[in-house]
C-alpha atoms as a PDB file:
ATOM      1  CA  UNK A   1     -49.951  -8.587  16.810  1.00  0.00           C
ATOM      2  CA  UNK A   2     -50.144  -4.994  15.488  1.00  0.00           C
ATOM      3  CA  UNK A   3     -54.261  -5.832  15.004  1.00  0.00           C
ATOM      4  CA  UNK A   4     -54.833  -7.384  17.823  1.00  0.00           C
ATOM      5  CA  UNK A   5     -53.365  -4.294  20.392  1.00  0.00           C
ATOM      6  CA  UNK A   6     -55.467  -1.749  17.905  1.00  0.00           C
ATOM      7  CA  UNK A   7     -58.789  -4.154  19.464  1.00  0.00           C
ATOM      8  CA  UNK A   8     -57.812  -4.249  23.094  1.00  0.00           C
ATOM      9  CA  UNK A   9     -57.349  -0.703  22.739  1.00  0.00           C
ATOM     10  CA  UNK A  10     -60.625   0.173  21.062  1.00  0.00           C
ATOM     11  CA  UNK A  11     -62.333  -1.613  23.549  1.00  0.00           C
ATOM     12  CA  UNK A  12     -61.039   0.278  26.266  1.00  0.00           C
ATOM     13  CA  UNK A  13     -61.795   3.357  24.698  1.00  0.00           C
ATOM     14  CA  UNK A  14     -65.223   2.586  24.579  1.00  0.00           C
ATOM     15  CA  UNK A  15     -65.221   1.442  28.366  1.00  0.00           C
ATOM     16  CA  UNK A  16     -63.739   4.699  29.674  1.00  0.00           C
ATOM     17  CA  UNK A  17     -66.723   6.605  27.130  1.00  0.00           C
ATOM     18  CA  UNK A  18     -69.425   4.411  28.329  1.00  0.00           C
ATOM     19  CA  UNK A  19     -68.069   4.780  32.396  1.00  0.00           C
ATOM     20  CA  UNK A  20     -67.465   8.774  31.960  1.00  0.00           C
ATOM     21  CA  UNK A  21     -71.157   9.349  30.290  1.00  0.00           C
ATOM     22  CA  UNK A  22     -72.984   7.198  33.005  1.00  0.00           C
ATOM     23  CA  UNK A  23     -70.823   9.069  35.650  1.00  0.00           C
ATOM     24  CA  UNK A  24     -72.361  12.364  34.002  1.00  0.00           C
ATOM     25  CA  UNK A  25     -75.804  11.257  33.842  1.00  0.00           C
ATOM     26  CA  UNK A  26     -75.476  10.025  37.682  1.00  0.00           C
ATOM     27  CA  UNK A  27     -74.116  13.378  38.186  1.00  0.00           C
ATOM     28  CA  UNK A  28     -77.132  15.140  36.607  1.00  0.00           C
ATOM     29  CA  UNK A  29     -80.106  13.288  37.897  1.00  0.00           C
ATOM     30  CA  UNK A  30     -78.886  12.048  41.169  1.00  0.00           C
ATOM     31  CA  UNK A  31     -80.662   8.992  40.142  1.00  0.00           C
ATOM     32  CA  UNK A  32     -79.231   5.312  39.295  1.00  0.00           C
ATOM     33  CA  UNK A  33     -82.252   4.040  38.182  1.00  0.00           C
ATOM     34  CA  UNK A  34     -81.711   6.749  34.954  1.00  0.00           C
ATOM     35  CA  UNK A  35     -78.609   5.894  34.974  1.00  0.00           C
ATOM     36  CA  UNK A  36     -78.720   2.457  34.494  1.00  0.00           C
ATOM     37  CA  UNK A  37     -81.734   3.153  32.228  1.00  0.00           C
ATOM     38  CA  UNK A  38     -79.062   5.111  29.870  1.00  0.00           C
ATOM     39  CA  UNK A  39     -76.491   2.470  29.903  1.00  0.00           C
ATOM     40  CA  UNK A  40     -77.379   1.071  26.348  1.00  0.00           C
ATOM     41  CA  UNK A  41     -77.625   4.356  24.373  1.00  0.00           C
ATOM     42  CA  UNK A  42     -74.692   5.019  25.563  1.00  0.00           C
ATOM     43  CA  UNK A  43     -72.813   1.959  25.242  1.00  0.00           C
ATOM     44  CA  UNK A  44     -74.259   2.301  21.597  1.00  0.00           C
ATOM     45  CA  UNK A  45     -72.959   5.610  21.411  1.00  0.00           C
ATOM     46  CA  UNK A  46     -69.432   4.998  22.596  1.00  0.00           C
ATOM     47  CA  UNK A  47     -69.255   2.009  20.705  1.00  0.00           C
ATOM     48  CA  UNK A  48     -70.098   4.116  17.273  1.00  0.00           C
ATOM     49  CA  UNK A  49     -67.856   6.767  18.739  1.00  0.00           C
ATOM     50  CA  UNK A  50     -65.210   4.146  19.080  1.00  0.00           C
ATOM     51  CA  UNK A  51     -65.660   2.700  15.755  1.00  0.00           C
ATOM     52  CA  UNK A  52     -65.199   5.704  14.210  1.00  0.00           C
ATOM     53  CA  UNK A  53     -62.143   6.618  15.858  1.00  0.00           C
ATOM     54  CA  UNK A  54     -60.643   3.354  15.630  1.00  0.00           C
ATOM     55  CA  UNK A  55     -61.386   3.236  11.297  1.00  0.00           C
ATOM     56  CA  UNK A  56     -59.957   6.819  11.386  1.00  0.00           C
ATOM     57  CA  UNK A  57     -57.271   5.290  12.265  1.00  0.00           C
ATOM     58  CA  UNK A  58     -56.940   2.763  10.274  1.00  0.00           C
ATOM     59  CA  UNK A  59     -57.519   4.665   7.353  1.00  0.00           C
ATOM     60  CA  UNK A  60     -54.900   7.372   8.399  1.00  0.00           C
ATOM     61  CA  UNK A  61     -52.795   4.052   8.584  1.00  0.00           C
ATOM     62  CA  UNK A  62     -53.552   2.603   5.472  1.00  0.00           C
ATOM     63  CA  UNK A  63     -52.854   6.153   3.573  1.00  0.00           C
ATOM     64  CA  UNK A  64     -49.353   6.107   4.782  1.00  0.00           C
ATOM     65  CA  UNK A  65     -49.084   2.622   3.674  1.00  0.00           C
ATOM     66  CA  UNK A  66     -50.295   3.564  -0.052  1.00  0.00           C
ATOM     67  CA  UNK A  67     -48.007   6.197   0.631  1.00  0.00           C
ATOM     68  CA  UNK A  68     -45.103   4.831   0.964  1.00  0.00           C
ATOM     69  CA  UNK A  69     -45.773   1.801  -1.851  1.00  0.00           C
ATOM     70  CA  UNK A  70     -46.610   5.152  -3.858  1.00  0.00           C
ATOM     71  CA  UNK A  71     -42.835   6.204  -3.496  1.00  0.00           C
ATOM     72  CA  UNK A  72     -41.492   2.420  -4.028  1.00  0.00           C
ATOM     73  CA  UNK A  73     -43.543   2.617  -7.441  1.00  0.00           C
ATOM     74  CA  UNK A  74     -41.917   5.215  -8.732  1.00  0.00           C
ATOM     75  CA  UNK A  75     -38.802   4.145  -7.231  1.00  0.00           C
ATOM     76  CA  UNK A  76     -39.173   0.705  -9.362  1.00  0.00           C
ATOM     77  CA  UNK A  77     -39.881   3.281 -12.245  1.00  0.00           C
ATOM     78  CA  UNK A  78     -36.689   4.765 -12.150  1.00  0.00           C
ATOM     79  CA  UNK A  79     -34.660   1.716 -11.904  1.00  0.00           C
ATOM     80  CA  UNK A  80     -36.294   0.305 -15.123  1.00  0.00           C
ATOM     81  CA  UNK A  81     -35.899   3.961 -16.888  1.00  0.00           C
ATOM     82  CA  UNK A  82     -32.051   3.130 -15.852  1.00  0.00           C
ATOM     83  CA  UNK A  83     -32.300  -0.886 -16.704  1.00  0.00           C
ATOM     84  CA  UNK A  84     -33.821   0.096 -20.241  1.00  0.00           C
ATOM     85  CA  UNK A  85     -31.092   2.646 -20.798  1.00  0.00           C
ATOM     86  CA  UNK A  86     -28.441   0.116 -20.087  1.00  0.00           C
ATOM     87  CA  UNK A  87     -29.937  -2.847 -22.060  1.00  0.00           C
ATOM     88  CA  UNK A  88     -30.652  -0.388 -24.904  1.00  0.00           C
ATOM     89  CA  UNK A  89     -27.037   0.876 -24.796  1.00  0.00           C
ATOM     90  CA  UNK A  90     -25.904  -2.702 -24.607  1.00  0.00           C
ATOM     91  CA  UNK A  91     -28.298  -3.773 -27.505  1.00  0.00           C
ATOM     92  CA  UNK A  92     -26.541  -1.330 -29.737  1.00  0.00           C
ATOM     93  CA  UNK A  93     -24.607  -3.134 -32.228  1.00  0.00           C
ATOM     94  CA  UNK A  94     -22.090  -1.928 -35.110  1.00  0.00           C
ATOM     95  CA  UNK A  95     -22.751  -2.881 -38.809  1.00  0.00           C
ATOM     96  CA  UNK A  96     -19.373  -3.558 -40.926  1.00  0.00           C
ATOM     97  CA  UNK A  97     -18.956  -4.353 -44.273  1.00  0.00           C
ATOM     98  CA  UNK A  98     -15.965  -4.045 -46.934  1.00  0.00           C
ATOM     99  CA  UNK A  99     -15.482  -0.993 -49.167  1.00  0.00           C
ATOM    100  CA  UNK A 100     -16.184  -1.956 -52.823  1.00  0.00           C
ATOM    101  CA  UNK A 101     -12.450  -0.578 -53.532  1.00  0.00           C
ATOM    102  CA  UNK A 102      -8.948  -2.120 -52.057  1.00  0.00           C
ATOM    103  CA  UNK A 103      -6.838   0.504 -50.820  1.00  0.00           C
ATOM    104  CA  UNK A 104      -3.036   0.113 -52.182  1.00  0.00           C
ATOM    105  CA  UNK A 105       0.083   1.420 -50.753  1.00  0.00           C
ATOM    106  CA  UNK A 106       3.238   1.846 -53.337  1.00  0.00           C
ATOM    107  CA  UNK A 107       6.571   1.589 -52.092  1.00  0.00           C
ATOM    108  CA  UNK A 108       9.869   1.729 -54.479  1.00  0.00           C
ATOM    109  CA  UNK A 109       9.881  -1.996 -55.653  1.00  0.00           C
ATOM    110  CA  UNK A 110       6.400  -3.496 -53.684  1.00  0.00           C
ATOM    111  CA  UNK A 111       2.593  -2.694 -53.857  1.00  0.00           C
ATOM    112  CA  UNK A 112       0.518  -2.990 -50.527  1.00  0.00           C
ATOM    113  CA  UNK A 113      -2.992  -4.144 -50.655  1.00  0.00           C
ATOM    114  CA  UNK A 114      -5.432  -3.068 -48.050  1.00  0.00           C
ATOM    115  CA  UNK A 115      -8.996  -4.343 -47.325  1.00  0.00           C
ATOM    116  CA  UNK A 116     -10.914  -1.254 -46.033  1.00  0.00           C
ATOM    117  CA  UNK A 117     -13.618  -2.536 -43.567  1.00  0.00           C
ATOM    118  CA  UNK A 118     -16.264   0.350 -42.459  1.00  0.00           C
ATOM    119  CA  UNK A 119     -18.230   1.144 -39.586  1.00  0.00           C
ATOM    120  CA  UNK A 120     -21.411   2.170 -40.634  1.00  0.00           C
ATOM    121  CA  UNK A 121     -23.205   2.911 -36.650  1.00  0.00           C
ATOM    122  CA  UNK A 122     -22.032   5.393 -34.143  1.00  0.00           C
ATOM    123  CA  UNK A 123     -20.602   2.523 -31.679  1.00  0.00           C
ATOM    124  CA  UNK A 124     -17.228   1.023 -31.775  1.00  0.00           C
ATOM    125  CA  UNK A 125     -16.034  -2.109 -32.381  1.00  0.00           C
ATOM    126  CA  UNK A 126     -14.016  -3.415 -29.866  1.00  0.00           C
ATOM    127  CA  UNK A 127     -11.829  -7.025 -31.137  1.00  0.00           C
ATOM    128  CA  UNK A 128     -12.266  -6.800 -34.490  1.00  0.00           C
ATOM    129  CA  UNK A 129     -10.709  -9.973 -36.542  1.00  0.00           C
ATOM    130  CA  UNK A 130     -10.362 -10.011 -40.375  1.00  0.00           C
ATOM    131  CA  UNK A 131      -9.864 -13.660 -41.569  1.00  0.00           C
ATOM    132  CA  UNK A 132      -9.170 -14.970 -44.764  1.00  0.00           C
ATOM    133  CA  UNK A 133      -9.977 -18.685 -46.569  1.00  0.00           C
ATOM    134  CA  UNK A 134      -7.762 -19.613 -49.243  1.00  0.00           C
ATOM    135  CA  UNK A 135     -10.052 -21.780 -51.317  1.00  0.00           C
ATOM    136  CA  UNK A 136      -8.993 -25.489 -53.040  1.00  0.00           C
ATOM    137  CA  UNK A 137      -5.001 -24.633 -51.745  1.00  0.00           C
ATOM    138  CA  UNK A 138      -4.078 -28.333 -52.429  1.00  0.00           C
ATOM    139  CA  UNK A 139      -4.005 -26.989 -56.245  1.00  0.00           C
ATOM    140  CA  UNK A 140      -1.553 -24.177 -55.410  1.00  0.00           C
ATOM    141  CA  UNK A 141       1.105 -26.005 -53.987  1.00  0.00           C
ATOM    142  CA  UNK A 142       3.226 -26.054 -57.185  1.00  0.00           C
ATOM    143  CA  UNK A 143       2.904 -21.826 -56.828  1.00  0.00           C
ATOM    144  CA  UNK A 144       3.782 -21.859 -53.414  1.00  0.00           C
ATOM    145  CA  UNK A 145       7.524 -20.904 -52.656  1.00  0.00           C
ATOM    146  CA  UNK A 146       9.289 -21.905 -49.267  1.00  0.00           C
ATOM    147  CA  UNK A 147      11.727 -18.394 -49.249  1.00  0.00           C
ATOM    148  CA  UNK A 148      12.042 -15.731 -51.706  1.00  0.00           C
ATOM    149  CA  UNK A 149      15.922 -14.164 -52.664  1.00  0.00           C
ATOM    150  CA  UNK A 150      16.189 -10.419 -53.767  1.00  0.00           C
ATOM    151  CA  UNK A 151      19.085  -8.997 -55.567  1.00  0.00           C
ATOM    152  CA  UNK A 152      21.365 -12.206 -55.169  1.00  0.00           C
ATOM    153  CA  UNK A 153      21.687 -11.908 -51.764  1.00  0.00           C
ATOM    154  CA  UNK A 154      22.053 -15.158 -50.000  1.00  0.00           C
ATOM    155  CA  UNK A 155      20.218 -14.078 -47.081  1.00  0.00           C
ATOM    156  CA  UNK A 156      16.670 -14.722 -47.515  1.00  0.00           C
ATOM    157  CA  UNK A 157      14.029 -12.397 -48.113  1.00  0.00           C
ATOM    158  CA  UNK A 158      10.992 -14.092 -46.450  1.00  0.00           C
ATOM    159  CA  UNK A 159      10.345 -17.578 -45.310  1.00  0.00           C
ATOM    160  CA  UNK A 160       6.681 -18.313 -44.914  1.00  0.00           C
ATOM    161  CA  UNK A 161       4.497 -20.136 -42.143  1.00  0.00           C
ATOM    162  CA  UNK A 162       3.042 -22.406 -44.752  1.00  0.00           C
ATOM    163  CA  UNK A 163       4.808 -23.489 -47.940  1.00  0.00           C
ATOM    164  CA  UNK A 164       4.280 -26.616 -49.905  1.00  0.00           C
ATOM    165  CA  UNK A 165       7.303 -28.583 -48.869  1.00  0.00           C
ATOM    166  CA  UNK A 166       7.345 -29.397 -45.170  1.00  0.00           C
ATOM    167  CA  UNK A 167       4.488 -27.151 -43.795  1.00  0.00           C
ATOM    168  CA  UNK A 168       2.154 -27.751 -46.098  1.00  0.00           C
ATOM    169  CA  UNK A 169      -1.834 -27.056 -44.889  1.00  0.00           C
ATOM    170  CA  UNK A 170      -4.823 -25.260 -45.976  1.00  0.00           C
ATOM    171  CA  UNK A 171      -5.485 -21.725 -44.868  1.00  0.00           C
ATOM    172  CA  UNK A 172      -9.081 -21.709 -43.651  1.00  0.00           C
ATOM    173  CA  UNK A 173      -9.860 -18.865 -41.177  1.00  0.00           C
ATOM    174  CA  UNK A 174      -6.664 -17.726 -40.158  1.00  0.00           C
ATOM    175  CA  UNK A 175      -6.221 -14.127 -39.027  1.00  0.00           C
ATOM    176  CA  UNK A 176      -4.573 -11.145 -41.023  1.00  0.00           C
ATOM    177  CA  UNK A 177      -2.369  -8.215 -39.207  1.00  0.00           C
ATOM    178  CA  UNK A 178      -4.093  -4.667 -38.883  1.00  0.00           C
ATOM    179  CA  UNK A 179      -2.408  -1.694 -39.969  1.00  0.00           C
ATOM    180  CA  UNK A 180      -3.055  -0.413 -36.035  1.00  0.00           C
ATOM    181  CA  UNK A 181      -3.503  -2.729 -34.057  1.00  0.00           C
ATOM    182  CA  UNK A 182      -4.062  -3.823 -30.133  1.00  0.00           C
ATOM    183  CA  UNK A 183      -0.571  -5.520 -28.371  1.00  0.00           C
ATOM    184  CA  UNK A 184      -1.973  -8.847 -27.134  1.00  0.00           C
ATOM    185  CA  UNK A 185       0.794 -10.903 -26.821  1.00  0.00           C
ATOM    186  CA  UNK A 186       3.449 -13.050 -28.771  1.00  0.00           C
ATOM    187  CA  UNK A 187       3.621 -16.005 -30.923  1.00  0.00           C
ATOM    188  CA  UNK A 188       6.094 -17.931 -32.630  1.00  0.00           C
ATOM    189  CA  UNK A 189       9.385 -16.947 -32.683  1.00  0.00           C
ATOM    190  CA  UNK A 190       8.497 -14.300 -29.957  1.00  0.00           C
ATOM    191  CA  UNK A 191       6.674 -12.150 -32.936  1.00  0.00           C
ATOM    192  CA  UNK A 192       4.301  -9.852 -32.004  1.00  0.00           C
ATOM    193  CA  UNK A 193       0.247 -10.351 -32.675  1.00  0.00           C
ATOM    194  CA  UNK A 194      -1.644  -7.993 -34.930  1.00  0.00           C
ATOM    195  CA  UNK A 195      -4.935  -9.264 -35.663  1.00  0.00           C
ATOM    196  CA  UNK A 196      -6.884  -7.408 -32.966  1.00  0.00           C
ATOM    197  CA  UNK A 197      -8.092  -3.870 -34.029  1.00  0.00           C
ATOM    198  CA  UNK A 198     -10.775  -1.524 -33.083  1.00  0.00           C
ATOM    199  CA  UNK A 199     -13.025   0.536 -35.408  1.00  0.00           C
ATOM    200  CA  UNK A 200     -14.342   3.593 -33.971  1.00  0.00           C
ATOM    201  CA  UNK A 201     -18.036   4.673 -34.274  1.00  0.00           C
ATOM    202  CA  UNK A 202     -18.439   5.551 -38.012  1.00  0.00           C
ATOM    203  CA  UNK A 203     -15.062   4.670 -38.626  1.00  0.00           C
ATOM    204  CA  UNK A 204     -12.667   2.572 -40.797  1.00  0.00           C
ATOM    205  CA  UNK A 205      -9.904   0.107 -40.001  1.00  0.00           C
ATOM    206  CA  UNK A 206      -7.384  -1.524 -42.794  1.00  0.00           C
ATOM    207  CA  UNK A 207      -6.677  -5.126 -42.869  1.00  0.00           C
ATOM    208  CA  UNK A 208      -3.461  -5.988 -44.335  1.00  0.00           C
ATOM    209  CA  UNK A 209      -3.278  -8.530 -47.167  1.00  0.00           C
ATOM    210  CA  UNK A 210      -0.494  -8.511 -49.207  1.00  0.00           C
ATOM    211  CA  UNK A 211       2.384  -7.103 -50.835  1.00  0.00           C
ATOM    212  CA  UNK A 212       2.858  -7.581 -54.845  1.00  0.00           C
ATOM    213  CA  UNK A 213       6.563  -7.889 -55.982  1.00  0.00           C
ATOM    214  CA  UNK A 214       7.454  -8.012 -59.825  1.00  0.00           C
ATOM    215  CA  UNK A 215      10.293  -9.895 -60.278  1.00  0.00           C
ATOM    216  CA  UNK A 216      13.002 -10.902 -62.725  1.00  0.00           C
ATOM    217  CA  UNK A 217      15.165 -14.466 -62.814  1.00  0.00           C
ATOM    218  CA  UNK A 218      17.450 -15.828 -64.935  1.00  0.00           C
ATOM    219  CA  UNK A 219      19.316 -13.014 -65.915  1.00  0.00           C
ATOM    220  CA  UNK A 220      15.969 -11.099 -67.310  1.00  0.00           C
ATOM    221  CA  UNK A 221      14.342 -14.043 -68.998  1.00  0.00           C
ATOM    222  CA  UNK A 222      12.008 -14.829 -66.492  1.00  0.00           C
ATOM    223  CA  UNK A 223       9.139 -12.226 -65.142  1.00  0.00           C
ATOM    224  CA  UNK A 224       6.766 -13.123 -61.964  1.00  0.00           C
ATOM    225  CA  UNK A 225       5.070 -11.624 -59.484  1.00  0.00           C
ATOM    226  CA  UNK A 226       5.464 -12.426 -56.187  1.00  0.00           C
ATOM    227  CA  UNK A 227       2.221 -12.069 -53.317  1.00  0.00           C
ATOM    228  CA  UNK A 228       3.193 -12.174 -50.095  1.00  0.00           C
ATOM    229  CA  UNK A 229       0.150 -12.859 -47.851  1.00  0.00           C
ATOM    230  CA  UNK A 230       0.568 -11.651 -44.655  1.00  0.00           C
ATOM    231  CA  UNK A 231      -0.352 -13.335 -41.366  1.00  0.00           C
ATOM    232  CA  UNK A 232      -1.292 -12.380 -37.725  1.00  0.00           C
ATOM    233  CA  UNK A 233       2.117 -10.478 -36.968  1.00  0.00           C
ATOM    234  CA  UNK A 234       1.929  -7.958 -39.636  1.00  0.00           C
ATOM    235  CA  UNK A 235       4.478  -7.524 -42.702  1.00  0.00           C
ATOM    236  CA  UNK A 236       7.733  -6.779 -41.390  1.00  0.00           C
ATOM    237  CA  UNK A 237       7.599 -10.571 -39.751  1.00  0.00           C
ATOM    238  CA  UNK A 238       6.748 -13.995 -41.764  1.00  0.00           C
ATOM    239  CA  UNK A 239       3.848 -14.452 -44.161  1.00  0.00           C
ATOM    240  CA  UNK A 240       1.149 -16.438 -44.033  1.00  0.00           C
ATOM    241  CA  UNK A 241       2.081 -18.116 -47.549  1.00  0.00           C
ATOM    242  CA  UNK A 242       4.471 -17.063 -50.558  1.00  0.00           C
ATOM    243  CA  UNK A 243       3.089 -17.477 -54.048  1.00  0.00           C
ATOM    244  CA  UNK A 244       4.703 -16.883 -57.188  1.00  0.00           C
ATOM    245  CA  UNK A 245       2.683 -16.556 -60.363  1.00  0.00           C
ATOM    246  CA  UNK A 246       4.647 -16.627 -64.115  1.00  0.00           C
ATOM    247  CA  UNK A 247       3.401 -13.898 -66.166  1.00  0.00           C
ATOM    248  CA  UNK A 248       1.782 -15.488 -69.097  1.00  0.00           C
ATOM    249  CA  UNK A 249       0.349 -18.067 -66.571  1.00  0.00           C
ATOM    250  CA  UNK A 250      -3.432 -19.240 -66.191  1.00  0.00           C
ATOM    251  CA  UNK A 251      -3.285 -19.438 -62.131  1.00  0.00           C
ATOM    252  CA  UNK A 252      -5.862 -18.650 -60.256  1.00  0.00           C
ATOM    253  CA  UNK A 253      -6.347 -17.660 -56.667  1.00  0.00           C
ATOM    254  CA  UNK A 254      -9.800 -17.202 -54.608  1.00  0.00           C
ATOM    255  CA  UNK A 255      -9.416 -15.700 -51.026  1.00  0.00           C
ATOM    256  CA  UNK A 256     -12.366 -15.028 -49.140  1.00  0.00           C
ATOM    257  CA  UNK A 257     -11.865 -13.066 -46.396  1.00  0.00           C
ATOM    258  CA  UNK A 258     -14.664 -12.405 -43.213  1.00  0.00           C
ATOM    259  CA  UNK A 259     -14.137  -9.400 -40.467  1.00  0.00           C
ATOM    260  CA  UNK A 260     -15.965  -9.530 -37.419  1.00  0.00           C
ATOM    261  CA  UNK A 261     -15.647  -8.419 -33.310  1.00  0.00           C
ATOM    262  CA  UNK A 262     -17.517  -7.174 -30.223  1.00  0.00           C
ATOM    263  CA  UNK A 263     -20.418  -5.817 -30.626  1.00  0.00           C
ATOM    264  CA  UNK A 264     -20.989  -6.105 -34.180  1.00  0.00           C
ATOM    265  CA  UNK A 265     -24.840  -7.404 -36.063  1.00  0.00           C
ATOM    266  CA  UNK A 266     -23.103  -8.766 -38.645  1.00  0.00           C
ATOM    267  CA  UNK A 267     -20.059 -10.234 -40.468  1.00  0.00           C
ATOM    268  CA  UNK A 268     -18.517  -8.655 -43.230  1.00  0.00           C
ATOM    269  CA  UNK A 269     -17.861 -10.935 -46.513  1.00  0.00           C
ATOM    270  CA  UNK A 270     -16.043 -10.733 -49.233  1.00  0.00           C
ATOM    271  CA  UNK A 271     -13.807 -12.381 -51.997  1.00  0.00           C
ATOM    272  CA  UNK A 272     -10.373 -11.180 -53.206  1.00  0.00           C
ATOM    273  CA  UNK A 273      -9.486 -13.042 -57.137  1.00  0.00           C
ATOM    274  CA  UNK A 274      -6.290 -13.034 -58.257  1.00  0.00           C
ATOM    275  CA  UNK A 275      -6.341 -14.474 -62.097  1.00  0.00           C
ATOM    276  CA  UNK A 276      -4.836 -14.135 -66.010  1.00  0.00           C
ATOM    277  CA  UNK A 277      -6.343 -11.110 -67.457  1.00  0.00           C
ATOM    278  CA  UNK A 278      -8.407 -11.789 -70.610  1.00  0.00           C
ATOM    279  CA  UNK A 279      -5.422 -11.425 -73.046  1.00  0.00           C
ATOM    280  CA  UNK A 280      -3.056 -13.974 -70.875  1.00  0.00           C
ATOM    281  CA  UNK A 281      -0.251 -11.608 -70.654  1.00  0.00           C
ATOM    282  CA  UNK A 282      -0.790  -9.998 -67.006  1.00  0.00           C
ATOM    283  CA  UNK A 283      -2.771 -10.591 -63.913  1.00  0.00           C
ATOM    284  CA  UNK A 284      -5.476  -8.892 -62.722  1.00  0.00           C
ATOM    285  CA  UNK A 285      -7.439  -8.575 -58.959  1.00  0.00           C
ATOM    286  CA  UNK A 286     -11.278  -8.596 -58.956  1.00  0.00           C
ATOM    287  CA  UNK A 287     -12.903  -7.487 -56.149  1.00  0.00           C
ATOM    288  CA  UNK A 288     -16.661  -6.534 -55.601  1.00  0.00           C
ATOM    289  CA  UNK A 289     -17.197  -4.506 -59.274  1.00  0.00           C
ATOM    290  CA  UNK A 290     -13.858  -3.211 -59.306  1.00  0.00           C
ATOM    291  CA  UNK A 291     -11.035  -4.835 -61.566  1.00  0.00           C
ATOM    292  CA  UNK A 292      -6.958  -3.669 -60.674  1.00  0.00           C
ATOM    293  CA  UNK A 293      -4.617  -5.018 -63.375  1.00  0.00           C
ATOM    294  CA  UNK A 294      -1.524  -5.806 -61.697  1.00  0.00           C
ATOM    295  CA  UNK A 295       1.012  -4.807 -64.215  1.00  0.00           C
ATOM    296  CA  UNK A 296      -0.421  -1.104 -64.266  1.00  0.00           C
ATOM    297  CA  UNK A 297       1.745  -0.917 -60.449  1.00  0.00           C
ATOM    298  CA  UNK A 298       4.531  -1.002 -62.100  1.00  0.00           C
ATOM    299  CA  UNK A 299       4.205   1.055 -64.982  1.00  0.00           C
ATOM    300  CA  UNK A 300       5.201   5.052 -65.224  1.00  0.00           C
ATOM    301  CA  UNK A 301       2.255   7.180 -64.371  1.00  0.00           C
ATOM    302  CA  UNK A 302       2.830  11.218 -65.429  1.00  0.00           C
ATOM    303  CA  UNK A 303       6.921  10.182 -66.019  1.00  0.00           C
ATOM    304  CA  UNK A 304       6.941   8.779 -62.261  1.00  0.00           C
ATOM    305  CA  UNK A 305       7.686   4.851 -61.537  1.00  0.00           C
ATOM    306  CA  UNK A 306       4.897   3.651 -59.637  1.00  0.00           C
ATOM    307  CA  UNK A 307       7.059   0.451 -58.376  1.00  0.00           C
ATOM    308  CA  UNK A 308       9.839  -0.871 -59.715  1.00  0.00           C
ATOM    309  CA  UNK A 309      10.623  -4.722 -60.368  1.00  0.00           C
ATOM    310  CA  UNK A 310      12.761  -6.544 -58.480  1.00  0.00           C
ATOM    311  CA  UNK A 311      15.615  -9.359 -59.251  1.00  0.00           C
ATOM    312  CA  UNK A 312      15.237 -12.731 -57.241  1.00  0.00           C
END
């Protein structure tokens, strides 16, 4: 529509030029026959005169247009400077892995065994899970205790979630506690859940495992140790599972444990051994390179008791 008013427009411009030159020349020469003589130069004339003005236009037109898609361009620029500053931010993922060493925490008459997963990028990992695998637990179930006594007390110590004589099932995958953790809601028993964590940018969270008991029965003539895995609501509620172990025993126990969340490239791995030391006399843990004899917790270090052992 535009177009076709810029013609009809053009056209009269050239009209008026053509009528106002012949009006001129009739003006000059007081002759028509000239006049009319003149009427195609000029109509040539106006036309080109036209033309020109009517391209000028055009042109003048068709600059504002480039113009203005000039300013969308770098408009469009902008947004994908911004879009490939959010995907790139986005993109960013953390890389976690376990620390070669267990951290362990020594109370009077229990050892606490930590799994130390790091952060190795500067971004945060938001829902981080640690999960362990018990592996071949079917052979276990003769080391598996259903509650644990202390001291002769009749109230009982610990009752596990899964114990070999009516709750019986393999552990495969099943979340441990944090030692901070995120509240997100209740389970069984209205106990809270701890298996949600975050570790910060270049940062470290510990996964709880277990606690290590050495214990006496029978009046003294019986020495065990006693590993309380811990489950999703941390170690003051139940445990996942209860073993005990005889010292002199050839038991052995493979947990491989996995630690994941938001945001993260990869999944940690691992594998936590609990077996007879070479001798037979003790148990030791093996993790990554690093061997941790069991019976050295509860030894004197420098004249100080490092744990003591417990009756149940």
């Amino acid at each position: 529509m535009k177009s076709r008013i810029d013609w009809i427009i053009w056209i009269l411009i050239t009209i008026v030029i053509i009528v106002a030159v012949e009006l001129i020349i009739l003006l000059f020469t007081k002759s028509l026959t000239v006049t009319f003589e003149s009427l195609g130069g000029v109509a040539a004339a106006a036309a080109l005169i036209s033309t020109i003005y009517y391209y000028s236009k055009q042109v003048e037109e068709m600059s504002k247009q480039v113009e203005e898609m000039s300013k969308q361009i770098e408009e469009m620029k902008n947004q994908n400077k911004l879009l490939k500053r959010e995907v790139e931010e986005v993109s960013k993922r953390a890389d976690i892995h376990f620390d070669d060493d267990l951290l362990f925490n020594y109370f009077s008459h229990s050892v606490r065994v930590f799994l130390k997963v790091k952060n190795k990028e500067n971004v945060s990992v938001t829902n981080a899970m640690c999960f362990i695998y018990i592996q071949d637990m079917w052979k276990l179930k003769d080391y598996m205790e259903s509650n644990i006594y202390v001291n002769g007390d009749d109230k009982k110590m610990w009752e596990p979630l899964v114990n070999a004589n009516d709750r019986f099932r393999e552990v495969e995958g099943e979340p441990l506690s944090w030692n901070v953790w995120l509240n997100n809601n209740f389970g069984i028993e209205s106990m809270q859940f701890r298996y949600l964590t975050i570790i910060p940018a270049l940062g470290t969270g510990l996964a709880e495992l277990m606690d290590i008991y050495l214990c006496e029965g029978n009046d003294g003539a019986e020495k065990f140790y006693i590993l309380r895995v811990f489950s999703e609501y941390g170690p003051e509620q139940k445990p996942k599972v209860i073993f005990k172990l005889p010292i002199g025993g050839d038991v052995e126990i493979k947990i491989r444990v996995k630690a994941t969340g938001d945001r993260v490239k990869n999944t940690a791995k691992g594998e936590v051994i609990i077996k007879p030391t070479d001798e037979g006399n003790d148990y030791q843990i093996n993790f990554n390179s690093h061997t941790y004899r069991i019976g050295e917790f509860f030894t004197s270090e420098n004249n100080k008791q490092r744990a003591e052992r417990v009756k149940c």
